[in-house]
Protein backbone atom coordinates (compact mmCIF):
# COMPACT_ATOMS: atom_id res chain seq x y z
CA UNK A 1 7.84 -24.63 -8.35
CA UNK A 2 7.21 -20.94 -8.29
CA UNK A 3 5.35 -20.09 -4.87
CA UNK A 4 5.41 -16.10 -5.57
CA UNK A 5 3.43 -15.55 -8.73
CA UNK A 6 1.41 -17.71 -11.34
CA UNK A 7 3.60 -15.80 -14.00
CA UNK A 8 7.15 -16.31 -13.75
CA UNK A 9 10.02 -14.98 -11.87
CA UNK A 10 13.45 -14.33 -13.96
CA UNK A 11 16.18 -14.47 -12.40
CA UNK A 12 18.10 -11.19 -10.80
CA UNK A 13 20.82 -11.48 -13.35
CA UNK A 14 18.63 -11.56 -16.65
CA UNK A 15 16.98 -8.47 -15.18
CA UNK A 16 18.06 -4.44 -17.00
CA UNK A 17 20.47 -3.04 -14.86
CA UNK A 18 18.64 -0.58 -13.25
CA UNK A 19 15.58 -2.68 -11.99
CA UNK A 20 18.31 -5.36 -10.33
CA UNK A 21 19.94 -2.54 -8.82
CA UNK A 22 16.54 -1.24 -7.08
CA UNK A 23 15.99 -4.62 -6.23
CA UNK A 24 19.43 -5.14 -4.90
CA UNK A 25 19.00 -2.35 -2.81
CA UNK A 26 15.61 -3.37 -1.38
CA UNK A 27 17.07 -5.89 -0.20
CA UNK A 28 19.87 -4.60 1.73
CA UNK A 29 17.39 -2.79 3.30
CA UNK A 30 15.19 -4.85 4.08
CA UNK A 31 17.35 -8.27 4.71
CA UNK A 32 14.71 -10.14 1.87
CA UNK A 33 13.53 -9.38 -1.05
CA UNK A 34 9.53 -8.39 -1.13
CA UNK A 35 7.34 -10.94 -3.35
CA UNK A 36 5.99 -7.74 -5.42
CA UNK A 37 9.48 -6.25 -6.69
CA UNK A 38 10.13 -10.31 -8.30
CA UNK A 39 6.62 -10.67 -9.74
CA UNK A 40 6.60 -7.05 -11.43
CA UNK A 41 10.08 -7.34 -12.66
CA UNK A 42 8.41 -9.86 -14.91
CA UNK A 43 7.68 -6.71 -16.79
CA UNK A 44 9.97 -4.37 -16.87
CA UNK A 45 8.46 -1.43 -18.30
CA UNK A 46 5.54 -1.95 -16.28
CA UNK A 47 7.97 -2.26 -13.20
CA UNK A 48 9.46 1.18 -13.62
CA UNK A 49 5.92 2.44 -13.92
CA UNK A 50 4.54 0.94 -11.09
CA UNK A 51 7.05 2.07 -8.68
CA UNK A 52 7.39 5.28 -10.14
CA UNK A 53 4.34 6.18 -9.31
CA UNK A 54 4.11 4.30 -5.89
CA UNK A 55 7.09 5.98 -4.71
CA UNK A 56 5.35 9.87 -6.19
CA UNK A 57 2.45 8.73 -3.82
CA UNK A 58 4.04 6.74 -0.96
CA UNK A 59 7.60 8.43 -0.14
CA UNK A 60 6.61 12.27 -0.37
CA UNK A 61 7.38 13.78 3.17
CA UNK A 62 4.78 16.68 2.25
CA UNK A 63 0.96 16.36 3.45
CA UNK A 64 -0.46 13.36 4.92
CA UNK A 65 2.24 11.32 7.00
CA UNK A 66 4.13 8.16 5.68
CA UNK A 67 1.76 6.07 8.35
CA UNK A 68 -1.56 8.08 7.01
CA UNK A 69 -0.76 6.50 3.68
CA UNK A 70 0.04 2.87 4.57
CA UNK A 71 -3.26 3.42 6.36
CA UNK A 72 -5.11 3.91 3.20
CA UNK A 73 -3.24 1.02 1.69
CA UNK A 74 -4.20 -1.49 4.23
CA UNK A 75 -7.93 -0.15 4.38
CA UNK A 76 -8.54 0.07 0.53
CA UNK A 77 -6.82 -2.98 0.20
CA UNK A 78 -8.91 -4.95 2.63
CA UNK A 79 -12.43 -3.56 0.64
CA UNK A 80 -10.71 -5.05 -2.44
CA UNK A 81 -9.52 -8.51 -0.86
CA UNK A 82 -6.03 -8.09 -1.72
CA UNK A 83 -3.95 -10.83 0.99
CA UNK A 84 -0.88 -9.68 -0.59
CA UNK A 85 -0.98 -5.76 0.12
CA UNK A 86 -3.10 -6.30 3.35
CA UNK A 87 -0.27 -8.45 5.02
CA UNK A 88 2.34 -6.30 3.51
CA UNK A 89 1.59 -2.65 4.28
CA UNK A 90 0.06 -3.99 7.12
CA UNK A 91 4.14 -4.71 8.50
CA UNK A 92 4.90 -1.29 6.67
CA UNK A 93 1.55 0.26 8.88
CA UNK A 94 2.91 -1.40 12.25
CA UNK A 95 6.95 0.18 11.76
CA UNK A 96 5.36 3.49 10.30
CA UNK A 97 2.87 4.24 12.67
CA UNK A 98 5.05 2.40 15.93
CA UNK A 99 1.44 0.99 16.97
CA UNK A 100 1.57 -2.52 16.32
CA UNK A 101 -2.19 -3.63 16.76
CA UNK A 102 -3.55 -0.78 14.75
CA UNK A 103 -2.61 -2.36 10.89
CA UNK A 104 -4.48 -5.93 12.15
CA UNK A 105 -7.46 -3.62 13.47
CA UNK A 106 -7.46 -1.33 10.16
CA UNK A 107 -7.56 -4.61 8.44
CA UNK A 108 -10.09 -6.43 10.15
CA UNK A 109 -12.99 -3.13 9.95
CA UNK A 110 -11.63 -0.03 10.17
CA UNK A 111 -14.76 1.58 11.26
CA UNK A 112 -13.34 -0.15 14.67
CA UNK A 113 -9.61 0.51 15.10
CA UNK A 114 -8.25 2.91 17.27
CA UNK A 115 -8.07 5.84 15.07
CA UNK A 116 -8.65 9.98 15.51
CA UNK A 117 -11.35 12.00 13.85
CA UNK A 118 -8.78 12.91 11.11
CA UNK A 119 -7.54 9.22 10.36
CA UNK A 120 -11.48 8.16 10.27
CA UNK A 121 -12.66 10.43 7.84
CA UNK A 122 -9.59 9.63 5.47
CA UNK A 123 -10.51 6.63 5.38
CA UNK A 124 -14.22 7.19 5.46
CA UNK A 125 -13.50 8.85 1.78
CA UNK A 126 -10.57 6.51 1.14
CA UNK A 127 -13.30 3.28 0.82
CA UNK A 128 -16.00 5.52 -0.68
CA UNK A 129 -13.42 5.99 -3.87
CA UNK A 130 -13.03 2.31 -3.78
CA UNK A 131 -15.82 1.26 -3.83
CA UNK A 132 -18.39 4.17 -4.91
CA UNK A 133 -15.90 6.54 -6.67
CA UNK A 134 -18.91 7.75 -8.84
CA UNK A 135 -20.98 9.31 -5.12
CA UNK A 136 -17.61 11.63 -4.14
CA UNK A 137 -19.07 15.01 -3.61
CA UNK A 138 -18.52 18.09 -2.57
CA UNK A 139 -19.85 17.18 1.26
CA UNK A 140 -17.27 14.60 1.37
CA UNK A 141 -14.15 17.11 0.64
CA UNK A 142 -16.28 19.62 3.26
CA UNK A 143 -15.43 16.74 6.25
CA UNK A 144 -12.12 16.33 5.00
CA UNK A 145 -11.61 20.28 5.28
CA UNK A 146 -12.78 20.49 8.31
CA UNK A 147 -10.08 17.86 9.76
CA UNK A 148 -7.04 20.17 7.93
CA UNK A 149 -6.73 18.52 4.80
CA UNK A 150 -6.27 20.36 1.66
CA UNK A 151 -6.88 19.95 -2.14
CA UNK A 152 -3.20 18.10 -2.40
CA UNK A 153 -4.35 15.54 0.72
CA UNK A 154 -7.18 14.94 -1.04
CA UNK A 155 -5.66 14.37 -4.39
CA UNK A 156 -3.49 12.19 -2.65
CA UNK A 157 -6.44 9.79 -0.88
CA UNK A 158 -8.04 9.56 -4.61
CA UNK A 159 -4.33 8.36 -5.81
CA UNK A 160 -3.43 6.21 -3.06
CA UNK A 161 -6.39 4.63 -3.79
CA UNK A 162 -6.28 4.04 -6.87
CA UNK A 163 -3.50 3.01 -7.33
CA UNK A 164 -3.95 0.35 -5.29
CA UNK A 165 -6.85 -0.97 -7.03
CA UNK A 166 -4.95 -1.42 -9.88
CA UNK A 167 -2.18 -2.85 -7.35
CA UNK A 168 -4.52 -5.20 -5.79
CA UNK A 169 -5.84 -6.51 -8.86
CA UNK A 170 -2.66 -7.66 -10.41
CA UNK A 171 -1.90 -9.00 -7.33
CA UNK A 172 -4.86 -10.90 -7.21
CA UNK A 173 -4.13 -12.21 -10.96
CA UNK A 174 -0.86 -13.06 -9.67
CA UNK A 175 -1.72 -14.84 -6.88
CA UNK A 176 0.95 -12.80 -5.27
CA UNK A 177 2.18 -14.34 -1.86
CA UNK A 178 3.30 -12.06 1.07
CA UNK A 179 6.82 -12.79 2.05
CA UNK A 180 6.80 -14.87 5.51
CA UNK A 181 8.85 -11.74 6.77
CA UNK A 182 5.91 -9.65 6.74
CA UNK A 183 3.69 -11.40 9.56
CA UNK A 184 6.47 -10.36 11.81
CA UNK A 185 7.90 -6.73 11.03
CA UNK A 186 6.73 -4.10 13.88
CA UNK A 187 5.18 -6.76 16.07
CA UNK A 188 6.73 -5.72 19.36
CA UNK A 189 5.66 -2.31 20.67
CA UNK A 190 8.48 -0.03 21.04
């Protein structure tokens, strides 16, 4: 029975040659193979696409940091009742970030974690575009200003965002399961 995805899974060796070998290397990596790399490889097109862009928007060392943007994944992600991308970037928050409560508390309300002025109002605008997208106005890119973020931060919120709503959907459709791995990674405080 397939427990990752209600569409199916082929197998690594059916797979073009350059999605097995990102997969392949995701995996030495990470010692297991993430649930979302199998269920998108479904569609390999779509696969390239997907991470393309996730990796434009996620891996950039320029701007907001590495942890700023798993931030925004676990927030938005929580407003759009994703379990998947909650429990995963939520293990990518805790190693990114080296705090390991403040993923669970960004998932449970932000509006409570333990985050600065700049963090809040990121994600202040990060849940407006998810959920009101159409009320973004000029105040809100005023409070973002005002903590140091520029046009290209900004741009990069809206994306992050997005992106994820489109992530978090399919994932929902999916029924995409978080690998078991992920309730551990970055537990322990370093």
């Amino acid at each position: 029975m397939n427990t990752v995805s209600r569409f199916p899974i082929p197998a690594l060796d059916d797979l073009p040659a350059d999605i097995r070998a990102r997969i392949v290397a995701v995996h030495e990596k990470a010692g297991f193979i993430p649930n979302v790399f199998l269920a998108w490889a479904h569609r390999p097109a779509e696969f390239r696409a997907f991470f393309a862009y996730h990796d434009a928007l996620l891996e950039k060392t320029e701007g907001l940091t590495k942890a700023e943007r798993e931030m925004i994944v676990v927030a938005t992600s929580t407003v759009n009742h994703c379990h998947y991308c909650v429990i995963a970037h939520g293990a990518i928050l805790r190693i990114r970030a080296k705090q390991p409560l403040l993923a669970d508390q960004i998932a449970v309300n932000y509006l409570n974690a333990d985050l600065t002025p700049r963090q809040r109002v990121m994600l202040d605008f990060a849940v407006k575009v998810a959920e009101r997208s159409h009320e973004v106005c000029d105040e809100d890119f005023a409070a973002l200003r005002h903590h140091g973020m520029s046009n290209e931060d900004i741009w990069d919120i809206g994306s992050i965002t997005a992106l994820f709503a489109l992530s978090n959907r399919m994932a929902n459709l999916m029924a995409l399961r978080p690998n078991d791995e992920f309730y551990t990674m970055g537990r322990a405080p370093n």
